[in-house]
C-alpha atoms as a PDB file:
ATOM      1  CA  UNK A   1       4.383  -3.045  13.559  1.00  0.00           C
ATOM      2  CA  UNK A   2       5.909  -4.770  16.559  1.00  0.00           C
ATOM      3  CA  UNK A   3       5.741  -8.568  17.028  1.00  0.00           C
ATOM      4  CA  UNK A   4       6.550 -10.025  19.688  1.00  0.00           C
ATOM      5  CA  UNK A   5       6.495 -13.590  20.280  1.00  0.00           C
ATOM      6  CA  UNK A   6       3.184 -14.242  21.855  1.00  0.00           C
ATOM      7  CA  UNK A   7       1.651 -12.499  18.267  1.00  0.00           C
ATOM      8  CA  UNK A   8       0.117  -9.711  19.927  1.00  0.00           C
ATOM      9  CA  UNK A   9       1.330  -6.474  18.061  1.00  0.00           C
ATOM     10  CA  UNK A  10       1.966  -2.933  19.263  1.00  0.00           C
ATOM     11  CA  UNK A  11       2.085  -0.478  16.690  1.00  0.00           C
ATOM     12  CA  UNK A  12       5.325   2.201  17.182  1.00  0.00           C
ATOM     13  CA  UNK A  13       2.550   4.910  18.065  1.00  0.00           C
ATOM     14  CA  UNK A  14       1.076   3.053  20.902  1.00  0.00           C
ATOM     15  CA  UNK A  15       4.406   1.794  21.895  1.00  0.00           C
ATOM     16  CA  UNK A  16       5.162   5.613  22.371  1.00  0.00           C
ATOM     17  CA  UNK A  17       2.433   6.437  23.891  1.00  0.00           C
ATOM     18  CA  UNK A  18       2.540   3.710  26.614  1.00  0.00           C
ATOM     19  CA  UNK A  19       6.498   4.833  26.993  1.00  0.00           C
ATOM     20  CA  UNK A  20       4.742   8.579  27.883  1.00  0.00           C
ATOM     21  CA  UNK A  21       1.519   7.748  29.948  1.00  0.00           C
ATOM     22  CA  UNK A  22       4.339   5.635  31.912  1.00  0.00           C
ATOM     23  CA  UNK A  23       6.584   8.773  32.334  1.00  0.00           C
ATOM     24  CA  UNK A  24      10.061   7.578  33.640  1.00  0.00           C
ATOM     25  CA  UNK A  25      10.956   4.778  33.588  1.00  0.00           C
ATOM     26  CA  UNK A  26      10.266   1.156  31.709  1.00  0.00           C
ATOM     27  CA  UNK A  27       7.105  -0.117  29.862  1.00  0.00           C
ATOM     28  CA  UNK A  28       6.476  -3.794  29.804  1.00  0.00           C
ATOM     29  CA  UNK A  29       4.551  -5.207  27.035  1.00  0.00           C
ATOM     30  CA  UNK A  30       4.542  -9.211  25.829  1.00  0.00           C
ATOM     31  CA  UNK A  31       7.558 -10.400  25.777  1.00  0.00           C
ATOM     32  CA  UNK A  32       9.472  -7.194  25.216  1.00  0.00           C
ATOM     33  CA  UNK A  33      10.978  -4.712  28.211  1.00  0.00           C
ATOM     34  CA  UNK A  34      11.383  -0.998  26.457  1.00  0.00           C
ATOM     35  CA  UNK A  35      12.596   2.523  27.765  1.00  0.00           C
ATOM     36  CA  UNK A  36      10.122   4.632  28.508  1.00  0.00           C
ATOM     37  CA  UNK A  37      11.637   7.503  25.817  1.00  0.00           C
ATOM     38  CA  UNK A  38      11.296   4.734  23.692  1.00  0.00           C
ATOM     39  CA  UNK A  39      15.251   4.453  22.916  1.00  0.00           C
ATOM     40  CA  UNK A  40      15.542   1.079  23.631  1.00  0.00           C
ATOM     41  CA  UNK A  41      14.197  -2.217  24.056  1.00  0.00           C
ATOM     42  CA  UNK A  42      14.817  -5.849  24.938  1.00  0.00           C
ATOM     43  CA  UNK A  43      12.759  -8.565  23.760  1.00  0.00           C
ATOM     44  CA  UNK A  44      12.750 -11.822  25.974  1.00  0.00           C
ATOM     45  CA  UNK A  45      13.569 -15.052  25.242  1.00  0.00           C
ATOM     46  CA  UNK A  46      12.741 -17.280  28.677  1.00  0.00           C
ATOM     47  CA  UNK A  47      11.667 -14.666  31.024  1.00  0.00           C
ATOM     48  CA  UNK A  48       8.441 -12.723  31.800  1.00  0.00           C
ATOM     49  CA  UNK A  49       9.002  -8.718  30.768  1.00  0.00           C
ATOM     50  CA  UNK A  50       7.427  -7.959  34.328  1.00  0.00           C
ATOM     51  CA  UNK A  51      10.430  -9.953  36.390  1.00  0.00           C
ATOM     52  CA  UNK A  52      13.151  -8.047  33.622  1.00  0.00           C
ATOM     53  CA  UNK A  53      11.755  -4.784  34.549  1.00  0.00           C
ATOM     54  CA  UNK A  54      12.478  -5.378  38.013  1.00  0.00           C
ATOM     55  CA  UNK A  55      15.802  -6.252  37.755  1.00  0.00           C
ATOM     56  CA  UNK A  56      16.295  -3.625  35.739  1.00  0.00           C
ATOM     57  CA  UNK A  57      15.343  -1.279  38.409  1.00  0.00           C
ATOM     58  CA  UNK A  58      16.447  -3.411  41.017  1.00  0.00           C
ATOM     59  CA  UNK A  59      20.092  -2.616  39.007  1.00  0.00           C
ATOM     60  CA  UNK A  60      19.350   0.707  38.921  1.00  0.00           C
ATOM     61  CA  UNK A  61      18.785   0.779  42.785  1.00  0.00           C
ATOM     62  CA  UNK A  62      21.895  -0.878  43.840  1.00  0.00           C
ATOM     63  CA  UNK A  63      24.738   1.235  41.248  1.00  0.00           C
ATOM     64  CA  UNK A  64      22.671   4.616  41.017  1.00  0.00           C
ATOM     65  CA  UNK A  65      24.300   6.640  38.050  1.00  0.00           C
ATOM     66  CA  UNK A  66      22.379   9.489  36.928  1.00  0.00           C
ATOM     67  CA  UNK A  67      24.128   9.652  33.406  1.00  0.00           C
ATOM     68  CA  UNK A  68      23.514   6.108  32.889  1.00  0.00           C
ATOM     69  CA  UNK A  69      20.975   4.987  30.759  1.00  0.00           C
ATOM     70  CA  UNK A  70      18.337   2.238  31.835  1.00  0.00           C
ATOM     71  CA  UNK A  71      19.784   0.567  28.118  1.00  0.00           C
ATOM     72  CA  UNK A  72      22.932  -0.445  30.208  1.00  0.00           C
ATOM     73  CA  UNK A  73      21.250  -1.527  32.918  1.00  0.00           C
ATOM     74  CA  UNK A  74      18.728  -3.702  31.135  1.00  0.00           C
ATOM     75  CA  UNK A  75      22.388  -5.408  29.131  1.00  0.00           C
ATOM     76  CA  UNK A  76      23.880  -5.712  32.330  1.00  0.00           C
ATOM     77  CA  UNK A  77      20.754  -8.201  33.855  1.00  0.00           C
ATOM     78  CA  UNK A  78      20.007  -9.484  30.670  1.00  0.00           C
ATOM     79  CA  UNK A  79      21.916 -13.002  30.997  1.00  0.00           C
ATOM     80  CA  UNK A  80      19.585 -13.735  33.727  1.00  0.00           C
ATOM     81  CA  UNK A  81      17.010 -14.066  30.771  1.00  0.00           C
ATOM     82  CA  UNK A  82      18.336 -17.596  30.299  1.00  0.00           C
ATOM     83  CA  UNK A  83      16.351 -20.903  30.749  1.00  0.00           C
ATOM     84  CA  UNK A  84      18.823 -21.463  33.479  1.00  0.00           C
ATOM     85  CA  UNK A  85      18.631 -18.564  35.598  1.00  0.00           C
ATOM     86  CA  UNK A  86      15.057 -17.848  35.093  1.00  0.00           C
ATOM     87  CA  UNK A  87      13.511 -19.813  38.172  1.00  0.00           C
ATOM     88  CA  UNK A  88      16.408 -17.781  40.067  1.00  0.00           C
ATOM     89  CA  UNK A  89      15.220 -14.328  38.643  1.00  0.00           C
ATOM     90  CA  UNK A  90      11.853 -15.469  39.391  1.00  0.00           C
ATOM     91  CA  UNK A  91      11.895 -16.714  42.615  1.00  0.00           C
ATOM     92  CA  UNK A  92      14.593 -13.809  43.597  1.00  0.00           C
ATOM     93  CA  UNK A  93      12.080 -10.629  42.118  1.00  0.00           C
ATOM     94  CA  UNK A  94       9.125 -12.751  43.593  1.00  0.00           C
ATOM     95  CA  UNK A  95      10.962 -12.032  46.992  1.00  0.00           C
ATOM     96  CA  UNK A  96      11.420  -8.554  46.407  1.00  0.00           C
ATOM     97  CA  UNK A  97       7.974  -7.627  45.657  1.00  0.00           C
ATOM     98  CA  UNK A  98       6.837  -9.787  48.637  1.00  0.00           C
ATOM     99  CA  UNK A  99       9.060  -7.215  50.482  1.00  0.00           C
ATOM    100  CA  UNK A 100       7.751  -4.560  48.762  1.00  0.00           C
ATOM    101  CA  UNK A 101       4.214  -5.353  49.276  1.00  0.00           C
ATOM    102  CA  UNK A 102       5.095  -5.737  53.350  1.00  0.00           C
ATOM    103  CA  UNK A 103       6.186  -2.358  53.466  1.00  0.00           C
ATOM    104  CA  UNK A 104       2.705  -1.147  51.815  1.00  0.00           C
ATOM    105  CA  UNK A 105       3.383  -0.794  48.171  1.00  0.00           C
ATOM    106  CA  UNK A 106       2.301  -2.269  44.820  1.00  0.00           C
ATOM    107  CA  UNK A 107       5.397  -4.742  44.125  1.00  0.00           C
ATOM    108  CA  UNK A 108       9.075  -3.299  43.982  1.00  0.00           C
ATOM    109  CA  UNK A 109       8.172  -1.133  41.048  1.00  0.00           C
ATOM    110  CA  UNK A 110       5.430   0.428  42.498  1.00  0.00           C
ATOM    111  CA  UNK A 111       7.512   1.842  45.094  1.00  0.00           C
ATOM    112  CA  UNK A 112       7.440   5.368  43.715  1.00  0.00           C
ATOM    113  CA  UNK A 113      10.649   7.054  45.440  1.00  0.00           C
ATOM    114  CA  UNK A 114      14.255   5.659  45.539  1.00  0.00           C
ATOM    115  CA  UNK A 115      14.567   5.585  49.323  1.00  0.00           C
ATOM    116  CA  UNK A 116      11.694   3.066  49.452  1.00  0.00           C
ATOM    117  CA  UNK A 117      13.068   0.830  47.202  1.00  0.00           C
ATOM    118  CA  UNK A 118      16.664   1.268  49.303  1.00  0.00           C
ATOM    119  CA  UNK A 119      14.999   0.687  52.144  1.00  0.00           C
ATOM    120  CA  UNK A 120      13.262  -2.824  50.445  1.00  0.00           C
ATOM    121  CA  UNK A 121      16.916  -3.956  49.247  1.00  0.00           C
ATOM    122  CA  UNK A 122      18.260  -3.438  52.353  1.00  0.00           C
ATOM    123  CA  UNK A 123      15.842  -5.586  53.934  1.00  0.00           C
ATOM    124  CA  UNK A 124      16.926  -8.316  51.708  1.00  0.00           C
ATOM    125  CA  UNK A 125      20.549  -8.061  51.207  1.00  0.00           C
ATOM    126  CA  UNK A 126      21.799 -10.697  53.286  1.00  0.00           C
ATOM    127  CA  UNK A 127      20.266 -12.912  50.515  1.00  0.00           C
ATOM    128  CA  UNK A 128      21.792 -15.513  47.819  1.00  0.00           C
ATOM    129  CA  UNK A 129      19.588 -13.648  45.161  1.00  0.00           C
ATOM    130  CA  UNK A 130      20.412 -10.158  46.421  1.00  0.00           C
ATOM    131  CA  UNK A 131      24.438 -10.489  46.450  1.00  0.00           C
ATOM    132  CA  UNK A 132      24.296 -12.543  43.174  1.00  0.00           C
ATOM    133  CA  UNK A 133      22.701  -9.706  41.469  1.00  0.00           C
ATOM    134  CA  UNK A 134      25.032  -7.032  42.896  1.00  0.00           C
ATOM    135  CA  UNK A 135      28.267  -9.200  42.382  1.00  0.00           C
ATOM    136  CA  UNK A 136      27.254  -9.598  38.583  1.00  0.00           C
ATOM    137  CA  UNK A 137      26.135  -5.923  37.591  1.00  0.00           C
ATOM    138  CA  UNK A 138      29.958  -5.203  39.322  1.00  0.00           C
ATOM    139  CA  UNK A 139      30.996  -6.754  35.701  1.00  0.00           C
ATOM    140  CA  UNK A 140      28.060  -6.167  33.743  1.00  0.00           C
ATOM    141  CA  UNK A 141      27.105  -2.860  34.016  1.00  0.00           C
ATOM    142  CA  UNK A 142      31.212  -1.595  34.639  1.00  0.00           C
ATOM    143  CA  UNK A 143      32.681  -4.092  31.584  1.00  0.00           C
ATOM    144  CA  UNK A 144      30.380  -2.105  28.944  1.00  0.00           C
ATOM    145  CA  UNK A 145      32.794  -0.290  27.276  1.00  0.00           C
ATOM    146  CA  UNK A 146      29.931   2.062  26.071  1.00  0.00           C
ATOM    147  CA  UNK A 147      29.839   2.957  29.639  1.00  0.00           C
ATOM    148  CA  UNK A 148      33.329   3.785  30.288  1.00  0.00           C
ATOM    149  CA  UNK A 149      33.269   7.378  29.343  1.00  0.00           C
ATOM    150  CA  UNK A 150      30.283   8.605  31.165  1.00  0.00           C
ATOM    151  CA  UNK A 151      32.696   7.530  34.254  1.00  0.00           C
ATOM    152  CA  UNK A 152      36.073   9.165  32.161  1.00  0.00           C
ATOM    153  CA  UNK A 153      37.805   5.859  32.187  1.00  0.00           C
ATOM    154  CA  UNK A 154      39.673   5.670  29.060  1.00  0.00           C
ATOM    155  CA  UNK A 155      40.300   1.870  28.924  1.00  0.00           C
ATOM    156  CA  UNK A 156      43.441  -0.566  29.816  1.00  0.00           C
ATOM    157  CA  UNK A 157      46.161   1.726  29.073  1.00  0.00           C
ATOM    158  CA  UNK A 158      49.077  -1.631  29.075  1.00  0.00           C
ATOM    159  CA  UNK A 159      49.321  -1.905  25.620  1.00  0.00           C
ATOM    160  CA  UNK A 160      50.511   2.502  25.537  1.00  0.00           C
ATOM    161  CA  UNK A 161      52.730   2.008  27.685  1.00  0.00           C
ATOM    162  CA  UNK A 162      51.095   2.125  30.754  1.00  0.00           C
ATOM    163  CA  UNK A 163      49.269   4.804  32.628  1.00  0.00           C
ATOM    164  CA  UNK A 164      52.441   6.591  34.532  1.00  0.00           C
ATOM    165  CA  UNK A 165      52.557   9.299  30.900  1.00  0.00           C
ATOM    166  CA  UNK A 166      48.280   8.982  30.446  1.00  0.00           C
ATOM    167  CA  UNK A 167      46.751  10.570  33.062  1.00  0.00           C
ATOM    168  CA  UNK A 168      48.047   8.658  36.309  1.00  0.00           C
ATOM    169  CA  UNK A 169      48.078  11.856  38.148  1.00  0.00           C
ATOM    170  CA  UNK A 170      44.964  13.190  36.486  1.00  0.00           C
ATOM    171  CA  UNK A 171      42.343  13.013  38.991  1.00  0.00           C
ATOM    172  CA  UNK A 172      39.812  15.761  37.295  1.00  0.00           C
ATOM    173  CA  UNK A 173      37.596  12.692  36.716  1.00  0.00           C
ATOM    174  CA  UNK A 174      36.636  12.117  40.916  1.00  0.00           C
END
């Protein structure tokens, strides 16, 4: 079984079944944030699942990759799950769904198609909360070095020599 901190347990079958009756995208349980496939998870430590989820697609939204998994995402917002940044996320994804709901849908996640949820940021991107979190997934999302070969980045290149005999004119990867 799965404890989470609130004692309420989950057991992996209804984890998995939640992840499917969800289809894509992330299940929210107490205290824990989880991949709808079920390959992955993030417990929280200071901030509600609901308000992770959302910057987890709110990441998602801003830095579309196809090829990237919501995992990275979720490690890339995940230091705003400190006791310090958690009225931020709060007040910031409390904003968002405020949006969302003015445009006519259930909160930021239940804004079913991308473009909606494009259409939401944009409304709000002048904000402190909106260019915080796009300024920070520039490093958190792109520093994960688990990342860099979906992209075919193969890392500093200083310490062989440099990149003029590795690929400098090797553009196959655009």
């Amino acid at each position: 079984m799965i404890e989470t901190r609130s004692l309420r347990t989950l057991t992996r079958r209804q984890l998995l079944s939640r992840g499917v009756a969800a289809g894509a995208g992330l299940v929210v349980g107490s205290g824990f944030v989880a991949g709808s496939d079920a390959a992955w998870a993030a417990e929280m430590d200071a901030m509600k699942p609901e308000t992770f989820a959302t910057l987890v697609q709110m990441a998602r939204d801003i830095y579309p990759h196809d090829k990237v998994g919501d995992r990275f995402y979720a490690a890339a917002v995940k230091g705003y799950d400190a006791p310090q940044e958690v009225e931020f996320a709060q007040a910031g994804t409390d904003m968002l769904d405020d949006a969302a709901r003015q445009a006519g849908f259930d909160g930021y996640r239940g804004a079913g198609w991308e473009a909606d949820r494009v259409a939401i940021l944009r409304g709000i991107e002048d904000s402190d909360f909106f260019q915080r979190v796009r300024g920070g997934l520039v490093t958190g999302l792109y520093n994960q070095k688990e990342v860099w070969p979906i992209f075919g980045y193969e890392g500093e290149s200083y310490s062989f020599g440099g990149y003029i005999d590795r690929g400098f004119d090797d553009i196959t990867w655009i």
